[in-house]
C-alpha atoms as a PDB file:
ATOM      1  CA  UNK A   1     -39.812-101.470  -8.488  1.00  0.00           C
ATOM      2  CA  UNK A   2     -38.181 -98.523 -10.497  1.00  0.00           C
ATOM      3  CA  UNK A   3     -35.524 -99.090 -12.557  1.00  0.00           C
ATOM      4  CA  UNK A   4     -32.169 -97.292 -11.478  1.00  0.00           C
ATOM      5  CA  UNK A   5     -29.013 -96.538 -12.987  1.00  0.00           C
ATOM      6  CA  UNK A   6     -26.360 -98.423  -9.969  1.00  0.00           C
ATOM      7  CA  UNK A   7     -23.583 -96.121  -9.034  1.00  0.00           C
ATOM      8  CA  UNK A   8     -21.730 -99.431  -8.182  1.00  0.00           C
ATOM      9  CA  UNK A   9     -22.015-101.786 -11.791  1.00  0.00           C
ATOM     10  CA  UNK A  10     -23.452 -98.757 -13.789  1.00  0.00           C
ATOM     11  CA  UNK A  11     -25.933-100.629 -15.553  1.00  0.00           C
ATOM     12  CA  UNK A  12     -29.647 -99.582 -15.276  1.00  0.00           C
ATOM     13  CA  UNK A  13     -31.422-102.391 -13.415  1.00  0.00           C
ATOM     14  CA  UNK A  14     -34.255-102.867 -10.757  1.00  0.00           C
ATOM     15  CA  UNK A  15     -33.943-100.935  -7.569  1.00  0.00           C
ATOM     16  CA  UNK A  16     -35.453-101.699  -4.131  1.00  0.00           C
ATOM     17  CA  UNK A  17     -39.451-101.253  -3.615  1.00  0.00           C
ATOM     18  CA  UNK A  18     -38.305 -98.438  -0.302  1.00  0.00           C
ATOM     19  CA  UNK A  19     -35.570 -96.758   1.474  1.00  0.00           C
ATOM     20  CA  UNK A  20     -33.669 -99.406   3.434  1.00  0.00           C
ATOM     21  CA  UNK A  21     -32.558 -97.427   6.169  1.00  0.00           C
ATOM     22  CA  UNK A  22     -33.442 -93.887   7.926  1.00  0.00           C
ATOM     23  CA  UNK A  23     -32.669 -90.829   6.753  1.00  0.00           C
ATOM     24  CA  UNK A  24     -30.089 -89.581   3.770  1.00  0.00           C
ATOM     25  CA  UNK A  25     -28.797 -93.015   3.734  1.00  0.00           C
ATOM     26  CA  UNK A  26     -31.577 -94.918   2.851  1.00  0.00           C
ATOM     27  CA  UNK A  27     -32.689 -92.335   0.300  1.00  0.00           C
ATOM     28  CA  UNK A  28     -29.149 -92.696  -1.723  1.00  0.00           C
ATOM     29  CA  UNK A  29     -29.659 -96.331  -1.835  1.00  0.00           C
ATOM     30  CA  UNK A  30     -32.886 -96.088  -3.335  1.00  0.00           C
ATOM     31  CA  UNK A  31     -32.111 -93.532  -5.950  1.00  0.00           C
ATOM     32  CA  UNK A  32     -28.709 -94.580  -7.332  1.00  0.00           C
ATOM     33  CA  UNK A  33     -28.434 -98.546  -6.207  1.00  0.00           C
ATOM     34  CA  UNK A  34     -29.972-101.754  -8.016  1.00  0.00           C
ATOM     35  CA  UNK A  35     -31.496-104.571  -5.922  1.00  0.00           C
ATOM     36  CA  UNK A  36     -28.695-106.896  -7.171  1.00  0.00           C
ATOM     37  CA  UNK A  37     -25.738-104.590  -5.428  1.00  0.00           C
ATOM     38  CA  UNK A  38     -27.572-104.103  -2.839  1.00  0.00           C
ATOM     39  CA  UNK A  39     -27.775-107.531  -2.035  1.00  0.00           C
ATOM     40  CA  UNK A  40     -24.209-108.587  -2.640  1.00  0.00           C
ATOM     41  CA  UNK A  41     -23.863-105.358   0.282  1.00  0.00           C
ATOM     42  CA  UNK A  42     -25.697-107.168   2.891  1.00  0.00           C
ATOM     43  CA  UNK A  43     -23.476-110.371   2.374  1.00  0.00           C
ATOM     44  CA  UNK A  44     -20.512-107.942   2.521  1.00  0.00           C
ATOM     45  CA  UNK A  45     -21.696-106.037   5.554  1.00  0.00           C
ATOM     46  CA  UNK A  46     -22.463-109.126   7.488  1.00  0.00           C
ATOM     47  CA  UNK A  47     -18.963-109.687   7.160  1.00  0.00           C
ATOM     48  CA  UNK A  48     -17.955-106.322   8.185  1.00  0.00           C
ATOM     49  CA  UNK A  49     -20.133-106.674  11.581  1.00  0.00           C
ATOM     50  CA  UNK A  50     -18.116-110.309  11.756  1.00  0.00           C
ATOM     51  CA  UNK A  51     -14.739-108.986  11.308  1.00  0.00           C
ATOM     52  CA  UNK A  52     -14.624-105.733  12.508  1.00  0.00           C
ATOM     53  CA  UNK A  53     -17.068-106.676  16.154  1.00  0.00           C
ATOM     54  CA  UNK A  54     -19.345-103.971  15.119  1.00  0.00           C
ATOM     55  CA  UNK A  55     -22.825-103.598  16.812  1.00  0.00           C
ATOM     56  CA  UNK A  56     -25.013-101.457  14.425  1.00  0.00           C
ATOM     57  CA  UNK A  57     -27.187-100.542  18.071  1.00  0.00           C
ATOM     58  CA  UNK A  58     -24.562 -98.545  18.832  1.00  0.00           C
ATOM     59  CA  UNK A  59     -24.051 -95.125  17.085  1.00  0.00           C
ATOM     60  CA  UNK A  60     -20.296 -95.224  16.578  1.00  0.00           C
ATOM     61  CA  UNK A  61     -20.596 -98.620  14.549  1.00  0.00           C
ATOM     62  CA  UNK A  62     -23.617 -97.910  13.001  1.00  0.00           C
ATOM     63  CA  UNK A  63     -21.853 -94.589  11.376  1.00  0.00           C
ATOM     64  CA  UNK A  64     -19.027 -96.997  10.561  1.00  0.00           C
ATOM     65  CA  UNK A  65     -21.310 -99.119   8.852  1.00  0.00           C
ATOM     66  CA  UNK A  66     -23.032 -96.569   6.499  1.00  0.00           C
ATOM     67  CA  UNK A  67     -20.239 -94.784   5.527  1.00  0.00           C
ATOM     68  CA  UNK A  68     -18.519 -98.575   4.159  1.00  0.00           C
ATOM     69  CA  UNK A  69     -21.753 -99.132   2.519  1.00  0.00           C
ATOM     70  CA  UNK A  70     -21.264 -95.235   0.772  1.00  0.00           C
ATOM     71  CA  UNK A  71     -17.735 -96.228  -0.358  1.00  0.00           C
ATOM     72  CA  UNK A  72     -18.579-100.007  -1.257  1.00  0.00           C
ATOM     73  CA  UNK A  73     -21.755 -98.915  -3.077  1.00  0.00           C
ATOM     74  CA  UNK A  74     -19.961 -95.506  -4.548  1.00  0.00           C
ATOM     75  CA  UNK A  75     -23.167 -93.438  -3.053  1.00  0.00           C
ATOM     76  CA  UNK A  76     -22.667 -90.090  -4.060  1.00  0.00           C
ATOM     77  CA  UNK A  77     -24.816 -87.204  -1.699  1.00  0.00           C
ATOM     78  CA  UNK A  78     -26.573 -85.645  -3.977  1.00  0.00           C
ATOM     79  CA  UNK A  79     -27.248 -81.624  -4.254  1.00  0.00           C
END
């Protein structure tokens, strides 16, 4: 694991071992999220998919889902 400063708390902790999702997504969590946000997403994104009837299989809700993750985890697309 690398250590990363979060974009969410702002301290500089662990990050995650690989991109957890495709593409430009998975590559912003890596680089500017710590394992401990990351995880406290999951919980928060299960209840998304609860609440909201979403079905990450399907494009529209999958989009949904990333860009609450980019807000919740205050991703920022880098340059």
């Amino acid at each position: 694991m690398t250590e990363v400063t979060c974009s969410r708390c702002g301290s500089t902790a662990s990050g995650l071992d690989a991109e957890p999702l495709p593409g430009e997504p998975g590559r912003l969590v890596l680089r500017q999220a710590c394992a401990s946000c990351w995880s406290e997403w999951l919980g928060e994104q299960v209840k998304l998919i609860n609440e909201l009837r979403l079905n990450p299989a399907r494009p529209e809700h999958y989009d949904r889902l990333v860009a609450e993750m980019t807000t919740w985890l205050n991703l920022q697309r880098e340059e």
